[in-house]
Protein backbone atom coordinates (compact mmCIF):
# COMPACT_ATOMS: atom_id res chain seq x y z
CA UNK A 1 33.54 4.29 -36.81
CA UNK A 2 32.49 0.78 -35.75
CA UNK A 3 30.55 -2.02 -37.87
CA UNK A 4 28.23 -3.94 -36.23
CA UNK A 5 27.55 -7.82 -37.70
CA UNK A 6 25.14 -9.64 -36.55
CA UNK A 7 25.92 -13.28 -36.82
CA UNK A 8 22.82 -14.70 -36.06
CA UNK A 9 21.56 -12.98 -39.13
CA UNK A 10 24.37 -14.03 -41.54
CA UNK A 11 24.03 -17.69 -39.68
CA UNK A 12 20.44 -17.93 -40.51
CA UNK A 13 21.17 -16.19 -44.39
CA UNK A 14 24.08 -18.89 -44.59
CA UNK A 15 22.03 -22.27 -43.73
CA UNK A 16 18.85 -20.74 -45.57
CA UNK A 17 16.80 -21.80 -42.02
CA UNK A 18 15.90 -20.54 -38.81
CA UNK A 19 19.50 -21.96 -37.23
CA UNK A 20 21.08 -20.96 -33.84
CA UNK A 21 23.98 -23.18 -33.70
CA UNK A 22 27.36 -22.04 -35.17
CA UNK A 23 28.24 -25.57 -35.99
CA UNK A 24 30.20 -27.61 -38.31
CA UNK A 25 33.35 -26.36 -40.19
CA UNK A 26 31.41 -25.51 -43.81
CA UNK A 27 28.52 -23.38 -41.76
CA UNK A 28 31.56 -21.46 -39.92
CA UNK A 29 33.11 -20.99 -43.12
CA UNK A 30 30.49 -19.97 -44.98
CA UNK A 31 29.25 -17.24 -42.20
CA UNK A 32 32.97 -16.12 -41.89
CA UNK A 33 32.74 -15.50 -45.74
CA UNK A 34 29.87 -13.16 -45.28
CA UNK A 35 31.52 -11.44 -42.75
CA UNK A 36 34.20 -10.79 -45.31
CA UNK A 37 31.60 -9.35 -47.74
CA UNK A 38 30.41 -7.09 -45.16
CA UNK A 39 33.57 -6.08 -44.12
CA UNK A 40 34.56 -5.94 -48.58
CA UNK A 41 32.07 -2.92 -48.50
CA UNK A 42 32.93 -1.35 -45.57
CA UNK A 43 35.15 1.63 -44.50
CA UNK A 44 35.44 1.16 -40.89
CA UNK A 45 38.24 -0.30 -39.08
CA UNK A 46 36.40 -1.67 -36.23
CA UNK A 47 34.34 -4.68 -37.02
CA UNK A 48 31.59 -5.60 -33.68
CA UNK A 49 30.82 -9.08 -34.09
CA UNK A 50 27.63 -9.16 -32.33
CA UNK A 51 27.08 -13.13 -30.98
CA UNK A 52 24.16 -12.80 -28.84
CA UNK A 53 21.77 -14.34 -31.49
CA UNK A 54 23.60 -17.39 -31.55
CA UNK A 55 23.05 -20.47 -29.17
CA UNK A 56 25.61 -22.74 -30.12
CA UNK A 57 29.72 -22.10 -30.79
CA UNK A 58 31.68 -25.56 -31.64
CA UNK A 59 35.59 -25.62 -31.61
CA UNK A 60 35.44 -25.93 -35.20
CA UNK A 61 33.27 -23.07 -36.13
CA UNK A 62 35.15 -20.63 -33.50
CA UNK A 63 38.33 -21.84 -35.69
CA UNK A 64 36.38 -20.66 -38.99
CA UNK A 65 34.46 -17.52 -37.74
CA UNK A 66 37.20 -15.74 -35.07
CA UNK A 67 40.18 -17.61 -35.78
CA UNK A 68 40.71 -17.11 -39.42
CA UNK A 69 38.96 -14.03 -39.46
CA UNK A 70 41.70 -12.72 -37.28
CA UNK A 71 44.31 -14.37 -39.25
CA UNK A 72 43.06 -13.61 -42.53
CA UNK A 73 42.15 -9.21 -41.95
CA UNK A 74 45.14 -9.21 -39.06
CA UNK A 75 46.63 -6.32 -40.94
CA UNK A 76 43.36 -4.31 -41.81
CA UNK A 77 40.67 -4.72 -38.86
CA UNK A 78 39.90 -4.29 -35.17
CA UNK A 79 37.41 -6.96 -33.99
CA UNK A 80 35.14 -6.94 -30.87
CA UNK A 81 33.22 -9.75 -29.85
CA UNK A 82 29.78 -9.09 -27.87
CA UNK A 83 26.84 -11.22 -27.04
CA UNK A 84 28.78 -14.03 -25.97
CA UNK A 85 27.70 -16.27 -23.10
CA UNK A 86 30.18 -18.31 -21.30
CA UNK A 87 30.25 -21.57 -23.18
CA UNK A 88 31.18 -19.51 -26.20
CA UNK A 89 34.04 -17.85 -24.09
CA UNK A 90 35.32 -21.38 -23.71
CA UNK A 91 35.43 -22.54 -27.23
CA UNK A 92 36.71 -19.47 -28.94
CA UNK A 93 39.25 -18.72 -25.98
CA UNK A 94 40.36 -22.24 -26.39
CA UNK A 95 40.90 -22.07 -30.23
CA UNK A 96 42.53 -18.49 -29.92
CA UNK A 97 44.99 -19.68 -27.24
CA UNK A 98 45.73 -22.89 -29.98
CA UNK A 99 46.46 -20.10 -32.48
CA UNK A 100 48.09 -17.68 -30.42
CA UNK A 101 45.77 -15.08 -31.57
CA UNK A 102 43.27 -13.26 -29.01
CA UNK A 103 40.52 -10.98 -29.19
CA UNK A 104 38.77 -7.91 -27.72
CA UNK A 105 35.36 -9.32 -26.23
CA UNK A 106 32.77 -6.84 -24.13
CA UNK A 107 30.31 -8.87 -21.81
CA UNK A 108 26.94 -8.50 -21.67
CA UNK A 109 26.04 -5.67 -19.58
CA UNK A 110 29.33 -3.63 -19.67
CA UNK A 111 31.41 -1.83 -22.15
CA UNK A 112 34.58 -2.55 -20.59
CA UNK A 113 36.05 -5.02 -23.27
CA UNK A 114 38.04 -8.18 -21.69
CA UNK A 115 40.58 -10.48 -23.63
CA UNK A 116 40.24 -13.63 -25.31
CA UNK A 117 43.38 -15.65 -26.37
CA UNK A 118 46.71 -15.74 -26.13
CA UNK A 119 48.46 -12.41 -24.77
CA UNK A 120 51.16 -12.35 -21.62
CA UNK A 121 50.46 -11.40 -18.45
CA UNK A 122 52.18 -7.82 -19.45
CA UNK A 123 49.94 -7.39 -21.99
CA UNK A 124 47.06 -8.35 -20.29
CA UNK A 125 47.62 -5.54 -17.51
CA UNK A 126 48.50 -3.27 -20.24
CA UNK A 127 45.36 -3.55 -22.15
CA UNK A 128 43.35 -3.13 -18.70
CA UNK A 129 45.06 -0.41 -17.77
CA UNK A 130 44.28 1.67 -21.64
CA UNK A 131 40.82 0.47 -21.24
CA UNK A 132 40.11 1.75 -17.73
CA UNK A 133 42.30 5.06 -17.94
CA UNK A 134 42.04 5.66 -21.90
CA UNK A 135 44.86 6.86 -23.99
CA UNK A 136 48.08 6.00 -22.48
CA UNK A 137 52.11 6.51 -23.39
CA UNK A 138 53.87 3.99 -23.33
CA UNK A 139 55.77 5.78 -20.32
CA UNK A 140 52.21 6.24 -18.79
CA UNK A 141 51.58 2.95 -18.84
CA UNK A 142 54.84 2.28 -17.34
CA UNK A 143 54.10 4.79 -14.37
CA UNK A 144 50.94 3.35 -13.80
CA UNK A 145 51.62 -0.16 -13.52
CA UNK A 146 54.97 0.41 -12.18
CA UNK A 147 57.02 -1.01 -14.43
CA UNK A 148 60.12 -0.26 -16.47
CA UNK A 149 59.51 1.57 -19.62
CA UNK A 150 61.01 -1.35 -21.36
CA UNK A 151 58.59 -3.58 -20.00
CA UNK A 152 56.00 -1.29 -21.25
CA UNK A 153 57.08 -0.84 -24.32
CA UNK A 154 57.22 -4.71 -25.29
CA UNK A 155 53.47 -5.24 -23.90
CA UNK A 156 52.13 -1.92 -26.12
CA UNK A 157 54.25 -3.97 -28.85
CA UNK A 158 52.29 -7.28 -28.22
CA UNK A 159 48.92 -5.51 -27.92
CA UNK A 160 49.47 -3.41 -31.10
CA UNK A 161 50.38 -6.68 -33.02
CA UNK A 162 47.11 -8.46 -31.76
CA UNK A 163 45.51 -5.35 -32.81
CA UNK A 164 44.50 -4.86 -29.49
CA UNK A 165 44.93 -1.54 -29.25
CA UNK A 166 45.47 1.53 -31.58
CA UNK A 167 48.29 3.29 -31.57
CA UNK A 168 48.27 7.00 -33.09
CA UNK A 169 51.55 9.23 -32.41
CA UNK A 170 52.72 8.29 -29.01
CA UNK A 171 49.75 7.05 -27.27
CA UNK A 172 47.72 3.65 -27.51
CA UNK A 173 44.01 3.78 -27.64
CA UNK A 174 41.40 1.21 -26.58
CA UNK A 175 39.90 -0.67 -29.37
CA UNK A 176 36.75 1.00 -29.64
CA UNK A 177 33.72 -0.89 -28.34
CA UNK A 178 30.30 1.02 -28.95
């Protein structure tokens, strides 16, 4: 089951005003701790951080609302970003990468998810390959890519750690998006 939070509407709750930008490093904290209360009260695992109400994403609020987010429920949440537009790409991609964190995101319009941050090349191919074929061994993924099973295995490893993908017995699943 997925939880969608909209952060326009925890933005505007946050600053107490009709407010589009997610700037300055107390506003990103303070909508990253609502996002923590939501998620406080929630059973899911997947948490859809919904950005398309939001005009504005500075360095330092991408820091706050994605980076610390993922740092701080690394060992207890799946997050999906959606609604972003490009310029939002660039800041949060750019403060991921810093971090060496990354991030599910699905573009408008699709519901194939693409990755933010800092993963290898390996695990980049992986996580395409899960998304566009589904649940995959690690020997499937191997096959399919045609790579060594070793090679496999270390991507799956980097993907589950980024909790990028979910793995249940022997196969990894895409990080649910909708």
């Amino acid at each position: 089951m997925i939880q969608t939070i909209r952060i326009g509407h925890l933005l505007r709750e946050a600053v107490a005003a009709p407010y589009r930008n997610l700037v300055t490093r107390p506003t990103g904290a303070a909508v990253r701790s609502r996002i923590e209360e939501k998620l406080a009260g929630s059973n899911c695992l997947t948490a859809l951080l919904d950005f398309s109400g939001i005009e504005l994403v500075d360095l330092s609020c991408a820091d706050e609302v994605v980076a610390k987010l993922l740092l701080a429920g690394r060992n207890a949440y799946f997050f999906v970003l959606q609604g972003l537009r490009e310029d939002h790409h660039e800041a949060i991609d750019h403060v991921l990468i810093h971090h060496r964190l990354a991030v599910a995101a699905v573009p408008p319009g699709s519901r194939e998810p693409l990755l933010l941050g800092w993963v290898s090349p390996d695990a980049r191919q992986a996580f395409a390959c899960i998304c566009d074929r589904g649940p995959l061994g690690a020997g499937d993924v191997a096959r399919a890519l045609g790579w060594l099973d070793s090679r496999s295995c270390d991507a799956l490893r980097d993907l589950t750690l980024h909790r990028l993908v979910r793995p249940i017995g022997e196969l990894y699943h895409p990080v649910p998006t909708a």
